[in-house]
PDB file of N, CA and C in Angstrom:
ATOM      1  N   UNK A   1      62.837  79.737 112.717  1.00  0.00           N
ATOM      2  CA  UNK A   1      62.173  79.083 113.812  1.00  0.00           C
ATOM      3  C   UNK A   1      61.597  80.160 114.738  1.00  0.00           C
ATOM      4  N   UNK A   2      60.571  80.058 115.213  1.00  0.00           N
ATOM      5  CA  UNK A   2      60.042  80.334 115.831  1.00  0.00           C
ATOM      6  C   UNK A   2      59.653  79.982 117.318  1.00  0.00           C
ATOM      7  N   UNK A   3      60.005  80.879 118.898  1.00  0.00           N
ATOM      8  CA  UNK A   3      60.040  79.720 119.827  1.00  0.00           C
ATOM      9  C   UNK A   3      58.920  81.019 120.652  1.00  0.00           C
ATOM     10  N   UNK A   4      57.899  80.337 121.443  1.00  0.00           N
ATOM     11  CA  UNK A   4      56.988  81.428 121.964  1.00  0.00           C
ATOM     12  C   UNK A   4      57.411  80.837 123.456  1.00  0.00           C
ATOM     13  N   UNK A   5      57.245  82.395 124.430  1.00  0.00           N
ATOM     14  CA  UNK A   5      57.147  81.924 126.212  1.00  0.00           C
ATOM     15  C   UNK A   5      56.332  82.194 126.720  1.00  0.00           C
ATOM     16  N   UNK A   6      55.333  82.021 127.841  1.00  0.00           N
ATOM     17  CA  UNK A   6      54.569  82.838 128.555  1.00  0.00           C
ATOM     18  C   UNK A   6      55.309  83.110 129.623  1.00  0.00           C
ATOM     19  N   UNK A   7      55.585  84.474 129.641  1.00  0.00           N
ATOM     20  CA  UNK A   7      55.944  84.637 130.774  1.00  0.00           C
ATOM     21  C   UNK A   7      54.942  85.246 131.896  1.00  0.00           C
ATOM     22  N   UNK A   8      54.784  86.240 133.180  1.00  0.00           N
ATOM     23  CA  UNK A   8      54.086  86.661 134.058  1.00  0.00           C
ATOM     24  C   UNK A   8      54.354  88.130 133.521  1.00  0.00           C
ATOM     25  N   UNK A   9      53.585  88.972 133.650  1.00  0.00           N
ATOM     26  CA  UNK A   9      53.640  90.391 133.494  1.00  0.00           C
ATOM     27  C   UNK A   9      54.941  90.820 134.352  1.00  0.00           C
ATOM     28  N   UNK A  10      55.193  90.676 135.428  1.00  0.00           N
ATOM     29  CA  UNK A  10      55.977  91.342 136.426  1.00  0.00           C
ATOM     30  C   UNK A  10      57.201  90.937 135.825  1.00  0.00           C
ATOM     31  N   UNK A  11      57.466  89.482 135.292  1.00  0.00           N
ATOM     32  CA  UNK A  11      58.662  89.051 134.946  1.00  0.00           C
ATOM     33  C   UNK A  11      59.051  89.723 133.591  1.00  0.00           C
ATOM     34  N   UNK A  12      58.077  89.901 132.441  1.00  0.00           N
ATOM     35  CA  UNK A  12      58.836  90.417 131.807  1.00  0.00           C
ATOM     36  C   UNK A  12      58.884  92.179 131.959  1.00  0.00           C
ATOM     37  N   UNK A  13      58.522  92.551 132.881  1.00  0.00           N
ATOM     38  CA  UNK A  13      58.932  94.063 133.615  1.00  0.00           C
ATOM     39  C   UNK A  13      60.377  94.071 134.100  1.00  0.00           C
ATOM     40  N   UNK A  14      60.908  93.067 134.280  1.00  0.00           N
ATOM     41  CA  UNK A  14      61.809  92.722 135.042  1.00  0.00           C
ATOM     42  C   UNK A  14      62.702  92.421 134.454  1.00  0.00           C
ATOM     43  N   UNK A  15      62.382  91.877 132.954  1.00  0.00           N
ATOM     44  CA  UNK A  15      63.507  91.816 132.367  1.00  0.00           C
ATOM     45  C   UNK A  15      63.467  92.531 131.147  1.00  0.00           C
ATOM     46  N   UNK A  16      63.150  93.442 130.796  1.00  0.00           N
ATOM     47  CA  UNK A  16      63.388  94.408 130.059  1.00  0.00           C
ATOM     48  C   UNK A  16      63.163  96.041 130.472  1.00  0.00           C
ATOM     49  N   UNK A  17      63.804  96.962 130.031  1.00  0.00           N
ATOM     50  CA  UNK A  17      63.953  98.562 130.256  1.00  0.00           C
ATOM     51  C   UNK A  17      62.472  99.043 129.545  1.00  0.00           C
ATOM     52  N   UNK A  18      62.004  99.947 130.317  1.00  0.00           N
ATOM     53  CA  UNK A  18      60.687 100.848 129.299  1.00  0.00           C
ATOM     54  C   UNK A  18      61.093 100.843 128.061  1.00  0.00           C
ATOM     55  N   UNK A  19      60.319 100.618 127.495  1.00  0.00           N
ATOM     56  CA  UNK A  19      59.942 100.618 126.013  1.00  0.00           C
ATOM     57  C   UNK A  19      61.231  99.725 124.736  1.00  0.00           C
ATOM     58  N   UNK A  20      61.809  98.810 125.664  1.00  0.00           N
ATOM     59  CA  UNK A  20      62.651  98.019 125.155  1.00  0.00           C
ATOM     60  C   UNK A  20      61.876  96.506 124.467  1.00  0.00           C
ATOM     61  N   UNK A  21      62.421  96.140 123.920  1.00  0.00           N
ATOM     62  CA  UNK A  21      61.578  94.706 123.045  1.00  0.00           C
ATOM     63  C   UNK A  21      61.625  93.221 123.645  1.00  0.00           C
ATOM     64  N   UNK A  22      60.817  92.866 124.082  1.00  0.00           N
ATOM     65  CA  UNK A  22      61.709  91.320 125.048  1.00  0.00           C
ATOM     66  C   UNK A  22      62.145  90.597 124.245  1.00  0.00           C
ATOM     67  N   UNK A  23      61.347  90.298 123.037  1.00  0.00           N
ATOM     68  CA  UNK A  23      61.915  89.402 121.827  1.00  0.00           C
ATOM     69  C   UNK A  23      63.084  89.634 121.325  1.00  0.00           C
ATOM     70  N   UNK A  24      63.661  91.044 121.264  1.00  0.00           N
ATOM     71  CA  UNK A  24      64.968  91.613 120.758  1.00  0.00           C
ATOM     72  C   UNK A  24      65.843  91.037 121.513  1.00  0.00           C
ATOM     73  N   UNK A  25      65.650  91.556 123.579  1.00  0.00           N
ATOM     74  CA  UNK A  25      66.730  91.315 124.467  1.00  0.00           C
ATOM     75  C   UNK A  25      67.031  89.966 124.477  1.00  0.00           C
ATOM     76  N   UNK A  26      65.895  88.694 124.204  1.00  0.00           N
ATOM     77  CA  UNK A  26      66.116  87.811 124.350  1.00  0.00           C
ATOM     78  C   UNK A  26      66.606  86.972 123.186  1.00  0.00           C
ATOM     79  N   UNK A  27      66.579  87.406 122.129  1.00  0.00           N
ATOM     80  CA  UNK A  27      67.649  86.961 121.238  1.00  0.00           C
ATOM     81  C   UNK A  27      68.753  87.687 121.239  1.00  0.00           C
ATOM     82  N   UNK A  28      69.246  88.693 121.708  1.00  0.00           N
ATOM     83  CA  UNK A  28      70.437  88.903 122.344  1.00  0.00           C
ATOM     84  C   UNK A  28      71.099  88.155 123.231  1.00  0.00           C
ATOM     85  N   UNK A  29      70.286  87.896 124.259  1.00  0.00           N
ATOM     86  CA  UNK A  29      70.660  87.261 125.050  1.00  0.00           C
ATOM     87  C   UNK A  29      71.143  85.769 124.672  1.00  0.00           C
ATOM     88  N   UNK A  30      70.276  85.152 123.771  1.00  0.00           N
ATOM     89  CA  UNK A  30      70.480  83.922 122.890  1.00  0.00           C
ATOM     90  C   UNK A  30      72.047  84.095 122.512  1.00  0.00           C
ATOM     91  N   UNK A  31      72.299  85.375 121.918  1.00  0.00           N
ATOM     92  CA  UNK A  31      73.216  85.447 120.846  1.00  0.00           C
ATOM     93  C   UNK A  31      74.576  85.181 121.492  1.00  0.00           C
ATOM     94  N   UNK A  32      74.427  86.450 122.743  1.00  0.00           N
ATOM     95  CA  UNK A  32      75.375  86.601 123.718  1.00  0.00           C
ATOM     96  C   UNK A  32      76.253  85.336 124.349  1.00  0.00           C
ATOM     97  N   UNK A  33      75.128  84.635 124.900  1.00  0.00           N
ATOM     98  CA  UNK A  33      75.143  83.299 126.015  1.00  0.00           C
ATOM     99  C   UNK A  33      76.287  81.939 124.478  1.00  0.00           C
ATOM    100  N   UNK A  34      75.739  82.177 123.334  1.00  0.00           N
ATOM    101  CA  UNK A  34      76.230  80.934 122.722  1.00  0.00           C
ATOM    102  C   UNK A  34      77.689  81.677 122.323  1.00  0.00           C
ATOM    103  N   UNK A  35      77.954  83.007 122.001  1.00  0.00           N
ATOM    104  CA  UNK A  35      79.231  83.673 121.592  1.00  0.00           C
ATOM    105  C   UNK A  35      80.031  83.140 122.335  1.00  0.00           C
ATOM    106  N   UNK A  36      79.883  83.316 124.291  1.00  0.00           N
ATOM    107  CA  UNK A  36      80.597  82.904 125.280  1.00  0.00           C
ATOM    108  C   UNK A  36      80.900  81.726 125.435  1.00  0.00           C
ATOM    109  N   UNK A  37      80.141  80.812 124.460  1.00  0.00           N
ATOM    110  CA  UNK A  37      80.131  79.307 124.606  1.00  0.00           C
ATOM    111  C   UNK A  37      80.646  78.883 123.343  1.00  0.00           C
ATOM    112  N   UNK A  38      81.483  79.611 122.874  1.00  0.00           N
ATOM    113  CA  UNK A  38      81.975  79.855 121.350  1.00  0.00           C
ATOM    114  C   UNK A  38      80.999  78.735 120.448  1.00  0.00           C
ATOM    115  N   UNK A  39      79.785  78.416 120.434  1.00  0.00           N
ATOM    116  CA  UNK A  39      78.942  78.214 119.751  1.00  0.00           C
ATOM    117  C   UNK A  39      78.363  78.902 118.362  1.00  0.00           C
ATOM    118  N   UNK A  40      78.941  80.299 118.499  1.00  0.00           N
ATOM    119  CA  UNK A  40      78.707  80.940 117.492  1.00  0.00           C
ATOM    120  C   UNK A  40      79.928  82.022 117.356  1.00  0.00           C
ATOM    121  N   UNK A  41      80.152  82.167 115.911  1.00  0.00           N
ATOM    122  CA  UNK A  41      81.400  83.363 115.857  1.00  0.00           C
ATOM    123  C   UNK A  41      80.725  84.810 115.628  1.00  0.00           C
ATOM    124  N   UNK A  42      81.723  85.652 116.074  1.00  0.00           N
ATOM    125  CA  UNK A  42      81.286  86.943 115.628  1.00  0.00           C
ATOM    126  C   UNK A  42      80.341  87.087 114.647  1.00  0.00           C
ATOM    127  N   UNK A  43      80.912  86.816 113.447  1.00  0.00           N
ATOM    128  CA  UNK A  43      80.361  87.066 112.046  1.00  0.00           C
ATOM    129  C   UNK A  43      78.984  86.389 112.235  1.00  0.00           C
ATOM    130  N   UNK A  44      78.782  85.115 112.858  1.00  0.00           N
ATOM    131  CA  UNK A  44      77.490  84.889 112.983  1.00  0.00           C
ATOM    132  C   UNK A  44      76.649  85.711 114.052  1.00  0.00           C
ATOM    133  N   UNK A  45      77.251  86.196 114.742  1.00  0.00           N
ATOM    134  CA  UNK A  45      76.403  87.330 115.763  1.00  0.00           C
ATOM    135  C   UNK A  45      75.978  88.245 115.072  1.00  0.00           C
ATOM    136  N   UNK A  46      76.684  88.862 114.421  1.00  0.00           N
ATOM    137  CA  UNK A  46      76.707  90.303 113.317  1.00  0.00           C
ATOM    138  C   UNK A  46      75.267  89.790 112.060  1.00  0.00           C
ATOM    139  N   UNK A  47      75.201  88.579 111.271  1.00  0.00           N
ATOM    140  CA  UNK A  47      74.516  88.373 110.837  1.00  0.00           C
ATOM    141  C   UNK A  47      72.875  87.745 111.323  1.00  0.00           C
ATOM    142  N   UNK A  48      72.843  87.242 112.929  1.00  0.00           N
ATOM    143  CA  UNK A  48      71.935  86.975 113.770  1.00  0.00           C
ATOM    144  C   UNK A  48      71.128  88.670 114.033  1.00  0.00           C
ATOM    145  N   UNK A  49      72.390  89.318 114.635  1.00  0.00           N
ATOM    146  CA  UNK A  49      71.166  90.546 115.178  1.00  0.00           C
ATOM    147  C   UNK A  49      71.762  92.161 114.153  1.00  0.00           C
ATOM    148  N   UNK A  50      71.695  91.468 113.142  1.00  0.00           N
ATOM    149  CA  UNK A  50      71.765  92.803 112.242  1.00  0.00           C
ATOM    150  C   UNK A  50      73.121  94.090 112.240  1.00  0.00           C
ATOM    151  N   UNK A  51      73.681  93.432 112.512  1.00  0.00           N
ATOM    152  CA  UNK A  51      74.986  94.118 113.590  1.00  0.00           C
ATOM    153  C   UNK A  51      75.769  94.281 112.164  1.00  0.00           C
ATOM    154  N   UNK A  52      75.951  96.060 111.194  1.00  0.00           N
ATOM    155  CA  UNK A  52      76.642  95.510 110.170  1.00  0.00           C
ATOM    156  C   UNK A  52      78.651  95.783 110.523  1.00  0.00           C
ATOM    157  N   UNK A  53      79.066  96.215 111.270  1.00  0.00           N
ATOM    158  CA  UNK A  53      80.600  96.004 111.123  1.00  0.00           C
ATOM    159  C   UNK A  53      80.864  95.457 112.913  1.00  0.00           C
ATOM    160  N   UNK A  54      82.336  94.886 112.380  1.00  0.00           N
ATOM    161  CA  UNK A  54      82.838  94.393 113.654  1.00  0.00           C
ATOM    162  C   UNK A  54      82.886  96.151 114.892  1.00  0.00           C
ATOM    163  N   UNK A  55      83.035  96.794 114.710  1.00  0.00           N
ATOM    164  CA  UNK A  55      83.415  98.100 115.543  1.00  0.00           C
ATOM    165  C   UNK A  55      82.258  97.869 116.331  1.00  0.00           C
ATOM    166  N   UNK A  56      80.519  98.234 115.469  1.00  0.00           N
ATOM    167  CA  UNK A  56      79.482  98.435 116.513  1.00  0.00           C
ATOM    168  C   UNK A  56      79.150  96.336 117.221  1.00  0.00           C
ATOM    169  N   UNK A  57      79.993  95.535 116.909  1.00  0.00           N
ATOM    170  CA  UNK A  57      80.002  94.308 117.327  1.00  0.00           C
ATOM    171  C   UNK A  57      80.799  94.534 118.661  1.00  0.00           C
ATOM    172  N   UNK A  58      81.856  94.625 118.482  1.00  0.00           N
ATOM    173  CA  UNK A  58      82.639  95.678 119.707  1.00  0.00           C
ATOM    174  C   UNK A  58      81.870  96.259 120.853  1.00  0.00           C
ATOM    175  N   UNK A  59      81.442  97.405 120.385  1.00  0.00           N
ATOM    176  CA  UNK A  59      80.371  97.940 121.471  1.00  0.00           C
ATOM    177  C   UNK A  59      78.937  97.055 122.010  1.00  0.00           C
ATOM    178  N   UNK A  60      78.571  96.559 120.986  1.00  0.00           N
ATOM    179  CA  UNK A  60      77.041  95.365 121.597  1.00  0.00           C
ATOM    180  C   UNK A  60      78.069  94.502 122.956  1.00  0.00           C
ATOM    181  N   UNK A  61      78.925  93.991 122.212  1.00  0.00           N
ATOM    182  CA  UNK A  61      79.666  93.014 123.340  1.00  0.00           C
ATOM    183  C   UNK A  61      80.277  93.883 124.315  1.00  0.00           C
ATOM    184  N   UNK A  62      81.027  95.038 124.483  1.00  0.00           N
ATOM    185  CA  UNK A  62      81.515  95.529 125.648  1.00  0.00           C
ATOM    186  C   UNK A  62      79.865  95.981 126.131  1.00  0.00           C
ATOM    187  N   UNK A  63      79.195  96.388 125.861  1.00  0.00           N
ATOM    188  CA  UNK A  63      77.827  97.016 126.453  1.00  0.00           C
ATOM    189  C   UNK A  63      76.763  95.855 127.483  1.00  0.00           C
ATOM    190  N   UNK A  64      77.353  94.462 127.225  1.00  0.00           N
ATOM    191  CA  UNK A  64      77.054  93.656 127.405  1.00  0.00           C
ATOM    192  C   UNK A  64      77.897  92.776 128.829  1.00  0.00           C
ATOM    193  N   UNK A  65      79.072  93.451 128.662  1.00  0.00           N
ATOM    194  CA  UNK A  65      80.177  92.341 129.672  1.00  0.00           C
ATOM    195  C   UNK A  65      80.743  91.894 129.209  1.00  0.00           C
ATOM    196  N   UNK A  66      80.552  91.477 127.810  1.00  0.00           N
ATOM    197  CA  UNK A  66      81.102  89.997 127.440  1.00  0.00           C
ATOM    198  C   UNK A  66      82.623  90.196 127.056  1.00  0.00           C
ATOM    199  N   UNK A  67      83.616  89.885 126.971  1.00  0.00           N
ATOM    200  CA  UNK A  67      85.135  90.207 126.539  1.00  0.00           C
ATOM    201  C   UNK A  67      85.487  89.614 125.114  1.00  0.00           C
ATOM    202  N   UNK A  68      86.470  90.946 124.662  1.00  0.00           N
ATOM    203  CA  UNK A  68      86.232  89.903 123.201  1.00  0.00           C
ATOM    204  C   UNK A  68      87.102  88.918 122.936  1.00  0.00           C
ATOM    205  N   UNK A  69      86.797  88.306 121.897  1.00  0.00           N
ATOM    206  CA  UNK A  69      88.136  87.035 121.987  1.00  0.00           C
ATOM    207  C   UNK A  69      89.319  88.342 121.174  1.00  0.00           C
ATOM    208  N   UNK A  70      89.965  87.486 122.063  1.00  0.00           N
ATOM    209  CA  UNK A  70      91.521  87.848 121.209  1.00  0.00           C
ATOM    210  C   UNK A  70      92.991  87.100 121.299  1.00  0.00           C
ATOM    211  N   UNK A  71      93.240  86.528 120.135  1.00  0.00           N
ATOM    212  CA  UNK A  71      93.822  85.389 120.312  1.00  0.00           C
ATOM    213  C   UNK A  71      95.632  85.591 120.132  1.00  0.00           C
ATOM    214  N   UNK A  72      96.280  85.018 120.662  1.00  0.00           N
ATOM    215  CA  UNK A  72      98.316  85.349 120.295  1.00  0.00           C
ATOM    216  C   UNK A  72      98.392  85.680 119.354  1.00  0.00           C
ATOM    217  N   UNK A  73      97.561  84.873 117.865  1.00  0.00           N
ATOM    218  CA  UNK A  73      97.611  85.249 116.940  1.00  0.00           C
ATOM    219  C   UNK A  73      97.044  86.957 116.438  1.00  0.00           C
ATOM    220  N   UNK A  74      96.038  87.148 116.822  1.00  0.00           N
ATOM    221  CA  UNK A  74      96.027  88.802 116.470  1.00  0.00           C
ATOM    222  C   UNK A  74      96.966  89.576 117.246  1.00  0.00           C
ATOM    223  N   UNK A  75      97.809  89.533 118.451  1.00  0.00           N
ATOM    224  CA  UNK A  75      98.640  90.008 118.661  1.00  0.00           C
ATOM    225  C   UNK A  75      99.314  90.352 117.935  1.00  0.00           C
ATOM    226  N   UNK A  76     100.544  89.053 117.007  1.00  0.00           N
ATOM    227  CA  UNK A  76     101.036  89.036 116.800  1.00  0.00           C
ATOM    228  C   UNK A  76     101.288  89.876 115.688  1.00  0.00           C
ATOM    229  N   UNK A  77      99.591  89.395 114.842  1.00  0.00           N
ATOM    230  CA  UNK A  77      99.693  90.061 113.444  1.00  0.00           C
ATOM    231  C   UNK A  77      99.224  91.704 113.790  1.00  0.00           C
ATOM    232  N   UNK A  78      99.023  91.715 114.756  1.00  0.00           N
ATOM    233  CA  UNK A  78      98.899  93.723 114.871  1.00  0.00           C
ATOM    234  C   UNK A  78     100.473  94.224 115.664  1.00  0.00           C
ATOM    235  N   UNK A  79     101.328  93.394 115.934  1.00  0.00           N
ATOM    236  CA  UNK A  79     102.799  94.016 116.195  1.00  0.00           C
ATOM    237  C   UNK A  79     103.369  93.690 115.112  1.00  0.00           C
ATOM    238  N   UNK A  80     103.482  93.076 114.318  1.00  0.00           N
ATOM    239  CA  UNK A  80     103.849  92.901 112.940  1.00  0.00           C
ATOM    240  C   UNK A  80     103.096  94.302 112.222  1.00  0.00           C
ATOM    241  N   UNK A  81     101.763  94.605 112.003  1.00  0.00           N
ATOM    242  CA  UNK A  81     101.392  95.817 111.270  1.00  0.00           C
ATOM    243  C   UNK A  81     102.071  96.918 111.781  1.00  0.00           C
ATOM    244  N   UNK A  82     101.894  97.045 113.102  1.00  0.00           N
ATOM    245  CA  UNK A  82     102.244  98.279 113.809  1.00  0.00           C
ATOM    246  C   UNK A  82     104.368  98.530 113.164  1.00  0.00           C
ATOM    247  N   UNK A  83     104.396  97.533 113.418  1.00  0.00           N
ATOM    248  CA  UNK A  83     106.505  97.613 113.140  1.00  0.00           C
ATOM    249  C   UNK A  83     105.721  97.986 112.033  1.00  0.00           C
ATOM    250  N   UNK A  84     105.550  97.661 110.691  1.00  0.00           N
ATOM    251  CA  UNK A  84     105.507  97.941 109.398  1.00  0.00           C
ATOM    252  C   UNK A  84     104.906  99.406 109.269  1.00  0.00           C
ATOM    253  N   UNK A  85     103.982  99.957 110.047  1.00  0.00           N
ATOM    254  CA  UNK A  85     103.653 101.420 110.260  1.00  0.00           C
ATOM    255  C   UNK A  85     104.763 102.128 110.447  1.00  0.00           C
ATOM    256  N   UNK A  86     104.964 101.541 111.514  1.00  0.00           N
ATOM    257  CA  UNK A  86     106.720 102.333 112.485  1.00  0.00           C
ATOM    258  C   UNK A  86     108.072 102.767 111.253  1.00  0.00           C
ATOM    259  N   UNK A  87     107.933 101.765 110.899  1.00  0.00           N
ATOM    260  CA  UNK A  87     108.828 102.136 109.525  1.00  0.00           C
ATOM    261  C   UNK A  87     108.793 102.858 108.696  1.00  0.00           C
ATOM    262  N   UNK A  88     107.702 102.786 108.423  1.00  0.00           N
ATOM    263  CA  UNK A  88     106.720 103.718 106.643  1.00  0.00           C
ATOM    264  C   UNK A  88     107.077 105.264 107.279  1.00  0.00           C
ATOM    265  N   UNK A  89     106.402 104.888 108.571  1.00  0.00           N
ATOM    266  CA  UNK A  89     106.514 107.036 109.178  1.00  0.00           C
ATOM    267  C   UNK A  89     107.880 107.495 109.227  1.00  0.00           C
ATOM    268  N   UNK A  90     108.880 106.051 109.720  1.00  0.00           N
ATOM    269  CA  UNK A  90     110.458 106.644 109.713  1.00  0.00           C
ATOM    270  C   UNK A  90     111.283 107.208 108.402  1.00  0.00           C
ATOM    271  N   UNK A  91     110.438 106.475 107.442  1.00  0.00           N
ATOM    272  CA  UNK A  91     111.358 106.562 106.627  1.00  0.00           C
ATOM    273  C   UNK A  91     110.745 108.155 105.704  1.00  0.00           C
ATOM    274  N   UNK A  92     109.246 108.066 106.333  1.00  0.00           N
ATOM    275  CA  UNK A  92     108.608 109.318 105.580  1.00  0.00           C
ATOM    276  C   UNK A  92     109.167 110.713 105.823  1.00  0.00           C
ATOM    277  N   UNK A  93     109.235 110.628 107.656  1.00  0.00           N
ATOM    278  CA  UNK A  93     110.254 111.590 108.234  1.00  0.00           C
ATOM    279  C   UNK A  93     111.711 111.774 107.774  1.00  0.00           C
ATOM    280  N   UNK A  94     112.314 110.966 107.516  1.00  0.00           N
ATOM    281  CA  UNK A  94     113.672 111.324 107.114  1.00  0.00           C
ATOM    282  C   UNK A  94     113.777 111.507 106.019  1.00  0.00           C
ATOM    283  N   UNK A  95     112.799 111.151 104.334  1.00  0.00           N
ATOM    284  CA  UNK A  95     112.642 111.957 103.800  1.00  0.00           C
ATOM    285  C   UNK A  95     112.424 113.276 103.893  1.00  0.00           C
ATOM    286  N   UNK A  96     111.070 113.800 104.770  1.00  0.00           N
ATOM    287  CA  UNK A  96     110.663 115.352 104.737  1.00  0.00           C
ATOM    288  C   UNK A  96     112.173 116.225 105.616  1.00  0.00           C
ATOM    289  N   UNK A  97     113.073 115.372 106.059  1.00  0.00           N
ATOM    290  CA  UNK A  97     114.288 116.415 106.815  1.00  0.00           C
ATOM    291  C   UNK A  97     115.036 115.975 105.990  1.00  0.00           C
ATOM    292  N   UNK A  98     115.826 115.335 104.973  1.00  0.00           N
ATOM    293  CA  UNK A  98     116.339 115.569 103.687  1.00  0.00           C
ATOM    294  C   UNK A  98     115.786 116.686 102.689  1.00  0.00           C
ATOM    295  N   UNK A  99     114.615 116.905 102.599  1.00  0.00           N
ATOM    296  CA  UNK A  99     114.239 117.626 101.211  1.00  0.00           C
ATOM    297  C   UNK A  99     114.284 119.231 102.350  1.00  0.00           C
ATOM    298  N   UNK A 100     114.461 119.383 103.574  1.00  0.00           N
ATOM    299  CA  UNK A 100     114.343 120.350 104.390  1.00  0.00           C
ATOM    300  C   UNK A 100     116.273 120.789 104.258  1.00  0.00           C
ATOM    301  N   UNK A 101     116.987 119.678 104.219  1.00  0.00           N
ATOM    302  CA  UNK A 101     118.223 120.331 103.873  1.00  0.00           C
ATOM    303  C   UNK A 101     118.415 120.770 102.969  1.00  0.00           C
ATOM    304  N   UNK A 102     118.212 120.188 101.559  1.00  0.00           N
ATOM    305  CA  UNK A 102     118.530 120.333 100.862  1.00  0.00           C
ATOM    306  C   UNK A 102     118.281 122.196 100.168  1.00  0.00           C
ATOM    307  N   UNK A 103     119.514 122.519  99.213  1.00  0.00           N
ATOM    308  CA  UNK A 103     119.081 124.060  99.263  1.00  0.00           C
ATOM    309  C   UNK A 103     118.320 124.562  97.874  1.00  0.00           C
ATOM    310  N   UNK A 104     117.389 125.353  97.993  1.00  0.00           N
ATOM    311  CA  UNK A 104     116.321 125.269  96.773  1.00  0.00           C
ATOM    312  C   UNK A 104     117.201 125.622  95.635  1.00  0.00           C
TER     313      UNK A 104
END
Protein backbone atom coordinates (compact mmCIF):
# COMPACT_ATOMS: atom_id res chain seq x y z
CA UNK A 1 0.00 0.00 0.00
CA UNK A 2 0.81 2.99 -0.75
CA UNK A 3 -0.34 6.27 1.32
CA UNK A 4 0.84 9.90 -0.15
CA UNK A 5 0.77 13.48 2.20
CA UNK A 6 1.17 16.92 1.23
CA UNK A 7 2.75 18.36 3.58
CA UNK A 8 4.17 22.39 3.72
CA UNK A 9 7.90 22.72 3.08
CA UNK A 10 8.62 24.13 6.61
CA UNK A 11 6.75 21.14 8.11
CA UNK A 12 8.53 18.62 6.63
CA UNK A 13 11.90 20.65 7.68
CA UNK A 14 10.60 20.16 10.87
CA UNK A 15 10.18 16.89 10.92
CA UNK A 16 13.05 15.40 9.63
CA UNK A 17 17.17 15.91 10.25
CA UNK A 18 19.32 17.14 6.98
CA UNK A 19 19.48 14.72 4.63
CA UNK A 20 17.22 12.21 6.47
CA UNK A 21 14.15 10.47 4.43
CA UNK A 22 10.55 11.58 5.56
CA UNK A 23 9.10 8.46 4.04
CA UNK A 24 11.65 6.32 6.11
CA UNK A 25 10.99 8.49 9.54
CA UNK A 26 7.50 8.18 8.93
CA UNK A 27 7.19 4.63 8.61
CA UNK A 28 9.16 4.42 11.58
CA UNK A 29 7.19 6.33 13.17
CA UNK A 30 4.17 4.10 11.86
CA UNK A 31 6.15 1.19 13.14
CA UNK A 32 7.06 2.67 16.49
CA UNK A 33 3.47 4.22 17.46
CA UNK A 34 1.66 0.53 16.66
CA UNK A 35 4.74 -1.56 18.65
CA UNK A 36 3.58 0.73 21.73
CA UNK A 37 0.08 -0.15 20.95
CA UNK A 38 1.20 -3.76 20.83
CA UNK A 39 -0.43 -3.79 17.40
CA UNK A 40 2.55 -5.16 16.04
CA UNK A 41 5.36 -7.56 17.50
CA UNK A 42 8.92 -7.14 17.31
CA UNK A 43 9.46 -9.66 14.66
CA UNK A 44 6.97 -7.72 12.68
CA UNK A 45 8.93 -4.45 13.22
CA UNK A 46 12.22 -6.21 12.23
CA UNK A 47 10.48 -7.46 9.05
CA UNK A 48 8.52 -3.87 8.37
CA UNK A 49 11.80 -1.74 8.47
CA UNK A 50 14.47 -4.18 7.47
CA UNK A 51 15.83 -4.51 10.93
CA UNK A 52 17.78 -8.03 10.57
CA UNK A 53 18.43 -9.20 14.45
CA UNK A 54 16.66 -8.47 17.67
CA UNK A 55 20.12 -6.61 19.17
CA UNK A 56 20.03 -3.71 16.33
CA UNK A 57 15.88 -3.92 17.16
CA UNK A 58 17.10 -3.07 20.66
CA UNK A 59 18.94 -0.07 19.67
CA UNK A 60 16.13 1.37 16.87
CA UNK A 61 13.77 1.12 20.00
CA UNK A 62 16.08 2.49 22.80
CA UNK A 63 17.17 5.30 20.09
CA UNK A 64 13.66 5.99 19.90
CA UNK A 65 12.29 6.09 23.74
CA UNK A 66 10.34 3.37 23.34
CA UNK A 67 10.96 0.56 26.32
CA UNK A 68 11.19 -2.87 25.51
CA UNK A 69 8.66 -5.31 26.48
CA UNK A 70 9.81 -7.59 28.96
CA UNK A 71 7.67 -9.91 30.44
CA UNK A 72 7.97 -12.25 34.26
CA UNK A 73 8.27 -14.73 31.91
CA UNK A 74 11.73 -13.76 30.34
CA UNK A 75 12.81 -13.08 33.72
CA UNK A 76 12.28 -16.04 34.79
CA UNK A 77 13.64 -18.02 31.90
CA UNK A 78 17.01 -15.84 32.00
CA UNK A 79 17.41 -16.70 36.02
CA UNK A 80 16.82 -20.15 35.21
CA UNK A 81 19.75 -19.84 32.26
CA UNK A 82 21.90 -17.77 34.33
CA UNK A 83 21.65 -20.64 37.61
CA UNK A 84 22.40 -23.22 34.81
CA UNK A 85 25.59 -21.01 33.71
CA UNK A 86 26.42 -20.58 37.49
CA UNK A 87 26.77 -24.19 37.74
CA UNK A 88 28.57 -25.29 34.45
CA UNK A 89 31.49 -22.54 35.63
CA UNK A 90 31.32 -24.18 39.27
CA UNK A 91 31.72 -27.26 38.42
CA UNK A 92 34.39 -26.30 35.55
CA UNK A 93 36.39 -24.57 38.36
CA UNK A 94 36.53 -27.32 40.69
CA UNK A 95 37.53 -29.48 38.09
CA UNK A 96 40.61 -27.15 36.91
CA UNK A 97 41.65 -27.11 41.10
CA UNK A 98 41.38 -30.93 41.21
CA UNK A 99 43.60 -31.62 38.14
CA UNK A 100 45.87 -28.58 39.91
CA UNK A 101 46.20 -31.02 42.95
CA UNK A 102 46.63 -33.72 41.64
CA UNK A 103 50.57 -34.78 41.31
CA UNK A 104 51.90 -35.26 37.66
Amino acid sequence: MRIWLDLPDDVVEQLTDKGQDLSRSALEALAIDAYRMHRLTSRQICQLLEIPSRDELDRFLKRHGVPLEYTFEDFEREGATSARLWRKRQEELATDRDRERQPE
